[in-house]
C-alpha atoms as a PDB file:
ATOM      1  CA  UNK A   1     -39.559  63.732  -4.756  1.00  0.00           C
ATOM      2  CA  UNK A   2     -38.418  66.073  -2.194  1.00  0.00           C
ATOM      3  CA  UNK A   3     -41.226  66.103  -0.709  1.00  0.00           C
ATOM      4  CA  UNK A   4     -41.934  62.357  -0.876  1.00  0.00           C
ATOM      5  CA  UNK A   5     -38.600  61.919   1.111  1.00  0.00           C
ATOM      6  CA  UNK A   6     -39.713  64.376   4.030  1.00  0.00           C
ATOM      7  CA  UNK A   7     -43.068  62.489   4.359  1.00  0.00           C
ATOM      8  CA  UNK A   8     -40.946  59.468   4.772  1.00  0.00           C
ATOM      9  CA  UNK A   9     -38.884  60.971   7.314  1.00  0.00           C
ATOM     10  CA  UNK A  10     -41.461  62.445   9.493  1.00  0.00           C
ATOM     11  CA  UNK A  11     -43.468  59.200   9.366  1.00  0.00           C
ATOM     12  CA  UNK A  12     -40.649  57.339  10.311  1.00  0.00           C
ATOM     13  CA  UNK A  13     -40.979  57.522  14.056  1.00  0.00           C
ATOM     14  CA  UNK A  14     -44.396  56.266  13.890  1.00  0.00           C
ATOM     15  CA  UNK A  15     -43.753  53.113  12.445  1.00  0.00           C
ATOM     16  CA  UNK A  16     -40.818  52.488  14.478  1.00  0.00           C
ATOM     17  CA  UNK A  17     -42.787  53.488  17.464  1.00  0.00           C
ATOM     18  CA  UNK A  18     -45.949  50.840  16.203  1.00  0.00           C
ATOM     19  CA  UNK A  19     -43.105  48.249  15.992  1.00  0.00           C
ATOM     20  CA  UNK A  20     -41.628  48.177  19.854  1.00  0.00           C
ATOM     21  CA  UNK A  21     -45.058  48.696  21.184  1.00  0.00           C
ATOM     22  CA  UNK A  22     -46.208  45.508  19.323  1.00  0.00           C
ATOM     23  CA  UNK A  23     -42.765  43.620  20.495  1.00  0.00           C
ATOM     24  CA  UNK A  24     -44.275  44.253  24.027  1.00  0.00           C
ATOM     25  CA  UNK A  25     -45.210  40.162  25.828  1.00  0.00           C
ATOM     26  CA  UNK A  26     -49.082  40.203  26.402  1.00  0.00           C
ATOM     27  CA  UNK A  27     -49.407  37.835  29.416  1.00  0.00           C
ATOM     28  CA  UNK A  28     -52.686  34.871  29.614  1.00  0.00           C
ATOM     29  CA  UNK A  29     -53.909  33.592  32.286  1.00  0.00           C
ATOM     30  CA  UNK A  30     -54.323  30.005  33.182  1.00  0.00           C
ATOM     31  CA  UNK A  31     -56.863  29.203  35.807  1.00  0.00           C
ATOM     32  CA  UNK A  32     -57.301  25.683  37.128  1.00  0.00           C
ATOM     33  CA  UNK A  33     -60.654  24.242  37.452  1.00  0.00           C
ATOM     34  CA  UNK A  34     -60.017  21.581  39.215  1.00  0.00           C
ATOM     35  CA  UNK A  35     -57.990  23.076  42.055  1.00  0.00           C
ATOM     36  CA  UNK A  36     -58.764  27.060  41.651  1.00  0.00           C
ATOM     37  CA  UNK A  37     -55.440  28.017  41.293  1.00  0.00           C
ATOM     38  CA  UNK A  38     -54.168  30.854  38.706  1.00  0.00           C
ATOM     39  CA  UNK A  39     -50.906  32.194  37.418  1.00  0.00           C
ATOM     40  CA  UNK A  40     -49.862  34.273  34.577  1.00  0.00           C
ATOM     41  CA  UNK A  41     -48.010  33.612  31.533  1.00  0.00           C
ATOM     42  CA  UNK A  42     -45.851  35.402  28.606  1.00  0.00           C
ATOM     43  CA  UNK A  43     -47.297  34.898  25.451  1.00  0.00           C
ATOM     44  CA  UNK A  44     -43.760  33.476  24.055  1.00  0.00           C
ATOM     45  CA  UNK A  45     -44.603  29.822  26.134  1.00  0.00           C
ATOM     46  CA  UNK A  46     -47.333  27.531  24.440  1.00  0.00           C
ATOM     47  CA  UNK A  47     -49.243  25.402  26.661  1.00  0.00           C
ATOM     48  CA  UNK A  48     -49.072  21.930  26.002  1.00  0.00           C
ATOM     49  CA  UNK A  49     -53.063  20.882  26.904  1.00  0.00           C
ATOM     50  CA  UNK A  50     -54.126  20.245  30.597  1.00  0.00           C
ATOM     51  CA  UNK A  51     -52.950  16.823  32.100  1.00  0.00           C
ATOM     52  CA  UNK A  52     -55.805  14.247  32.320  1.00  0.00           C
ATOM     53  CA  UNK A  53     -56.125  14.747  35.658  1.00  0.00           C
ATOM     54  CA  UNK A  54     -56.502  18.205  35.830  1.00  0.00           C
ATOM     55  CA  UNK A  55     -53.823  18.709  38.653  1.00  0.00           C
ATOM     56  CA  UNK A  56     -51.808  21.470  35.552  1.00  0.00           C
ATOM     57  CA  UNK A  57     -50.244  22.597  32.965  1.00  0.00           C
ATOM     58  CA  UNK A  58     -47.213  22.966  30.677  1.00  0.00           C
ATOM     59  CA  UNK A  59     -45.895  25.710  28.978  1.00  0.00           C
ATOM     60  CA  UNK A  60     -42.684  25.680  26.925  1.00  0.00           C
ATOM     61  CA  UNK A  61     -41.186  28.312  24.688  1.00  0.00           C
ATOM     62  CA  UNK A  62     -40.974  27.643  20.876  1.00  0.00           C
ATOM     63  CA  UNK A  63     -37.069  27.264  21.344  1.00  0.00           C
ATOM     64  CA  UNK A  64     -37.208  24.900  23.949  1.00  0.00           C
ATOM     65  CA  UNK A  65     -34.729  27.385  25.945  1.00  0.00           C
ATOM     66  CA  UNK A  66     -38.189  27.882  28.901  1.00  0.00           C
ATOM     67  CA  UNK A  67     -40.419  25.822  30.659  1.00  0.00           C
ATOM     68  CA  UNK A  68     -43.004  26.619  33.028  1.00  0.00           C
ATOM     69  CA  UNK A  69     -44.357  23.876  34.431  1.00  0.00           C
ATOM     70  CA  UNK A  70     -47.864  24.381  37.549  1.00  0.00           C
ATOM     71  CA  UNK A  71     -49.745  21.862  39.334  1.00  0.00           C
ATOM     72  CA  UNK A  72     -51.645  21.428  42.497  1.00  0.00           C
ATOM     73  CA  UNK A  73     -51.948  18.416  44.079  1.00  0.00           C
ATOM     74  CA  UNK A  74     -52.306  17.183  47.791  1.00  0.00           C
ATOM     75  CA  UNK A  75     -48.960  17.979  49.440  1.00  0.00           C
ATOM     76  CA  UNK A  76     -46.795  15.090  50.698  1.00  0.00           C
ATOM     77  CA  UNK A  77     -46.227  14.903  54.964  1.00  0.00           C
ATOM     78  CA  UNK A  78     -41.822  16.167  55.683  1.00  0.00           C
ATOM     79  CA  UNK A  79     -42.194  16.588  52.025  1.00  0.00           C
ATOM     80  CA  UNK A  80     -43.998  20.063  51.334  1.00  0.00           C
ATOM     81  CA  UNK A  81     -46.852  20.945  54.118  1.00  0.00           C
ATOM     82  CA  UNK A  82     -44.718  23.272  55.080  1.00  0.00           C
ATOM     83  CA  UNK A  83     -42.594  26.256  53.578  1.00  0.00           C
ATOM     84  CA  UNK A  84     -39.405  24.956  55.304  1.00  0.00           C
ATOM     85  CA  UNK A  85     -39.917  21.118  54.281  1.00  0.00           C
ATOM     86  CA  UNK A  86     -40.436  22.444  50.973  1.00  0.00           C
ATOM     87  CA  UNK A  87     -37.592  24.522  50.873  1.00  0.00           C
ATOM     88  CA  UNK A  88     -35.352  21.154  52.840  1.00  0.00           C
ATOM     89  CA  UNK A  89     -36.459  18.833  50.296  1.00  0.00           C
ATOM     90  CA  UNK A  90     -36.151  21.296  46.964  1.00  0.00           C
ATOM     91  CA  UNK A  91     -32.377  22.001  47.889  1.00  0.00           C
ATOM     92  CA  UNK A  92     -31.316  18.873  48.569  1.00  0.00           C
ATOM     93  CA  UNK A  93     -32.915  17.547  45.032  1.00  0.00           C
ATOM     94  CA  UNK A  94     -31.274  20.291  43.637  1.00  0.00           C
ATOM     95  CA  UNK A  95     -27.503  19.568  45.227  1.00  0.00           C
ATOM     96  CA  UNK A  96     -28.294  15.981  43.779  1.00  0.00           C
ATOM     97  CA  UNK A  97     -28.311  17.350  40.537  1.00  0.00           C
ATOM     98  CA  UNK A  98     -25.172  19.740  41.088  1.00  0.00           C
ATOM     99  CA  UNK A  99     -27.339  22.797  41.314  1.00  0.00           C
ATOM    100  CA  UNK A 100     -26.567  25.866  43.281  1.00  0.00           C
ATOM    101  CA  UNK A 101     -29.083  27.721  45.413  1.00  0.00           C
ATOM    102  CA  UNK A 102     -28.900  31.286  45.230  1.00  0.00           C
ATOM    103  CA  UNK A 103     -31.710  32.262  46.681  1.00  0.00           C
ATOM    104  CA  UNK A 104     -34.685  31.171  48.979  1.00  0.00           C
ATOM    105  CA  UNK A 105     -37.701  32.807  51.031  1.00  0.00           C
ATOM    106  CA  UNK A 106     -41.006  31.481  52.914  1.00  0.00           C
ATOM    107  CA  UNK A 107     -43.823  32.333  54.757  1.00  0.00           C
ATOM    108  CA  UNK A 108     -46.306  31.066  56.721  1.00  0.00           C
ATOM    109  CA  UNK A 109     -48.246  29.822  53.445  1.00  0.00           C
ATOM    110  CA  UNK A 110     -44.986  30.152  50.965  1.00  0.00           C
ATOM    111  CA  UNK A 111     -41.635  28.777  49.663  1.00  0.00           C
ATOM    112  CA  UNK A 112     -39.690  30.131  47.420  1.00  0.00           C
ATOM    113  CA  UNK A 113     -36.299  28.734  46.001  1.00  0.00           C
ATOM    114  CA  UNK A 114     -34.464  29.956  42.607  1.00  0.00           C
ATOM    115  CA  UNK A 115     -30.466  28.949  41.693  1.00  0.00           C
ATOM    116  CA  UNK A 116     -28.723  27.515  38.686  1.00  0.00           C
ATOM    117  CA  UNK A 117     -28.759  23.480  37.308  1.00  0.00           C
ATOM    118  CA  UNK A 118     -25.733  23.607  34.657  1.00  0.00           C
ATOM    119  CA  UNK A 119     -26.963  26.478  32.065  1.00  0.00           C
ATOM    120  CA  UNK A 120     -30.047  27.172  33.425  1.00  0.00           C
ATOM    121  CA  UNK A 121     -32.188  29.321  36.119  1.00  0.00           C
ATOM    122  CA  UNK A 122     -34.671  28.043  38.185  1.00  0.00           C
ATOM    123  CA  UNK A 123     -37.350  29.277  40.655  1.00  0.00           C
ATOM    124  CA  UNK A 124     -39.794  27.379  42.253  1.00  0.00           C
ATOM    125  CA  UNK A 125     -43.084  28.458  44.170  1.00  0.00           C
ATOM    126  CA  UNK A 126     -45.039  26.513  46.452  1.00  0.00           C
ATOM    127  CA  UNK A 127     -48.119  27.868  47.544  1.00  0.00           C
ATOM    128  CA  UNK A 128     -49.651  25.789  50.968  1.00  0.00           C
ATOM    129  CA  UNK A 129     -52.068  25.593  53.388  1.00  0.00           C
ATOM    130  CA  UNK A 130     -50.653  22.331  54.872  1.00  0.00           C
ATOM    131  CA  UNK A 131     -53.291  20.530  53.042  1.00  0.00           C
ATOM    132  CA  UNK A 132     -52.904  21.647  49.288  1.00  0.00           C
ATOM    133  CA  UNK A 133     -49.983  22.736  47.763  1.00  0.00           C
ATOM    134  CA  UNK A 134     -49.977  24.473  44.325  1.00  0.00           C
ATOM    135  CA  UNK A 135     -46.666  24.761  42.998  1.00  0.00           C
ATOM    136  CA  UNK A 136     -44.574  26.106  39.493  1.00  0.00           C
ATOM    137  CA  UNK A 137     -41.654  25.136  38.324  1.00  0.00           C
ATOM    138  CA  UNK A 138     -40.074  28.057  35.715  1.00  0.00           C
ATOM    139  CA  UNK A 139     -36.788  27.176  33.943  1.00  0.00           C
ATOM    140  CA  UNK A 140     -34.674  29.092  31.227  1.00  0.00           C
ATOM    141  CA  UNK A 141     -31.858  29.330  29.577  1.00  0.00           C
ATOM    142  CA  UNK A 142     -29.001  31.375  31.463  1.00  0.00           C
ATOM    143  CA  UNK A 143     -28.299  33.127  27.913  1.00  0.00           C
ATOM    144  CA  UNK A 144     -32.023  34.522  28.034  1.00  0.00           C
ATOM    145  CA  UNK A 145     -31.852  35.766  31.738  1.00  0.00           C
ATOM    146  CA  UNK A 146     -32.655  39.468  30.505  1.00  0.00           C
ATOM    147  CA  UNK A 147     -35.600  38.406  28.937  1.00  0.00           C
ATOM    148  CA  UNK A 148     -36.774  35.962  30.931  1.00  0.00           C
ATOM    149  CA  UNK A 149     -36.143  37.785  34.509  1.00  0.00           C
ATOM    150  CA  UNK A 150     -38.853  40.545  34.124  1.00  0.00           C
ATOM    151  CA  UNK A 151     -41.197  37.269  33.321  1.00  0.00           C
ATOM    152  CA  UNK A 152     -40.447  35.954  36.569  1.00  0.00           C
ATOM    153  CA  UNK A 153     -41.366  38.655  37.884  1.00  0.00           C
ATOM    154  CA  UNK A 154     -44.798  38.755  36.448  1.00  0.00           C
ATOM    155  CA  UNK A 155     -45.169  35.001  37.016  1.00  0.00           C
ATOM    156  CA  UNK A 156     -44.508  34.929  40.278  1.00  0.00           C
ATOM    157  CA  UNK A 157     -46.922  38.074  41.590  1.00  0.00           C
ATOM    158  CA  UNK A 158     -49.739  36.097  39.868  1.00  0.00           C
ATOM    159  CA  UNK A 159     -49.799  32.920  41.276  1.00  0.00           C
ATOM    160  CA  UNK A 160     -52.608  32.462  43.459  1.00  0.00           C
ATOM    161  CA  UNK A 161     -53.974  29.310  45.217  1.00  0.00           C
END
C-alpha cells in the first residue's frame, strides 16, 4: 500500500501537468474565399456558417458572453476609405450608443478603435486600401476581460486582407 501511495504521489505532477497543457486555446483559421482575407480564432467561439454572400463570418462563444463578427465588403465613400473616416464614423456610432472610447490607432491602410458599450469591450479593425475594406468586430463580456484580452491579441496580429 505504501508503495501504491508513493506511485500516486510521484505521478501526480504528470497528470496535473497533462491537464493545463490541454486547457491551453488552439486557435483556427478562417480564410475568406471570396475576398482573401484571414484572421485567427480561439477555439472557445463556434462559427455560425458563412453568410450567403460570402462577404464573412460569425463566431460566438457557447455562453453568449463573445462575439467575433469579420466581413469584407466594398468600403462606403466619408464612411470607411479611410483610417480616419473609419475611426470618425465608429466613435460617433459608438457615443450614440453611450459607449466610451478608450482607445484608437490608424495607419495608412488601418483603423483601430476598442472602448466599453455598458458591460462589454469592444475593438474593431478595419483593414483598407480605399477600395476594400475588411473589417472585425470582437465583443466580450467585461467579467471575461482576462481571458478574452490575450485573444485579442492573437486576433488582431492575424488579420490580414
Amino acid at each position: 500500500m505504501n508503495q501504491t501511495i508513493r506511485k500516486f504521489f510521484l505521478l501526480l505532477p504528470l497528470c496535473l501537468l497533462s491537464v493545463a497543457v490541454s486547457a491551453e486555446t488552439v486557435y483556427q483559421t478562417y480564410v475568406n474565399k471570396r475576398y482573401g482575407y484571414v484572421i485567427d480564432y480561439p477555439d472557445y467561439l463556434l462559427p455560425q456558417g458563412e453568410a450567403a454572400n460570402g462577404d464573412g463570418q460569425v463566431f460566438l462563444s457557447a455562453n453568449d458572453d463573445a462575439e467575433l463578427r469579420v466581413y469584407a465588403r466594398a468600403c462606403i465613400e466619408g464612411w470607411d476609405t479611410t483610417a480616419s473616416t473609419f475611426l470618425a464614423r465608429a466613435e460617433k456610432e459608438k457615443n450614440k450608443v453611450g459607449g466610451q472610447v478608450s482607445y484608437r490607432a490608424k495607419g495608412k491602410s488601418f483603423a483601430v478603435i476598442s472602448g466599453t458599450v455598458g458591460n462589454k469591450i469592444f475593438y474593431d479593425k478595419l483593414l483598407t486600401d480605399g477600395n476594400w475594406c475588411s473589417i472585425f468586430h470582437w465583443t466580450y463580456a467585461i467579467a471575461g476581460k482576462a481571458r478574452y484580452d490575450d485573444a485579442t491579441k492573437r486576433i488582431a496580429a492575424s488579420f490580414k486582407p
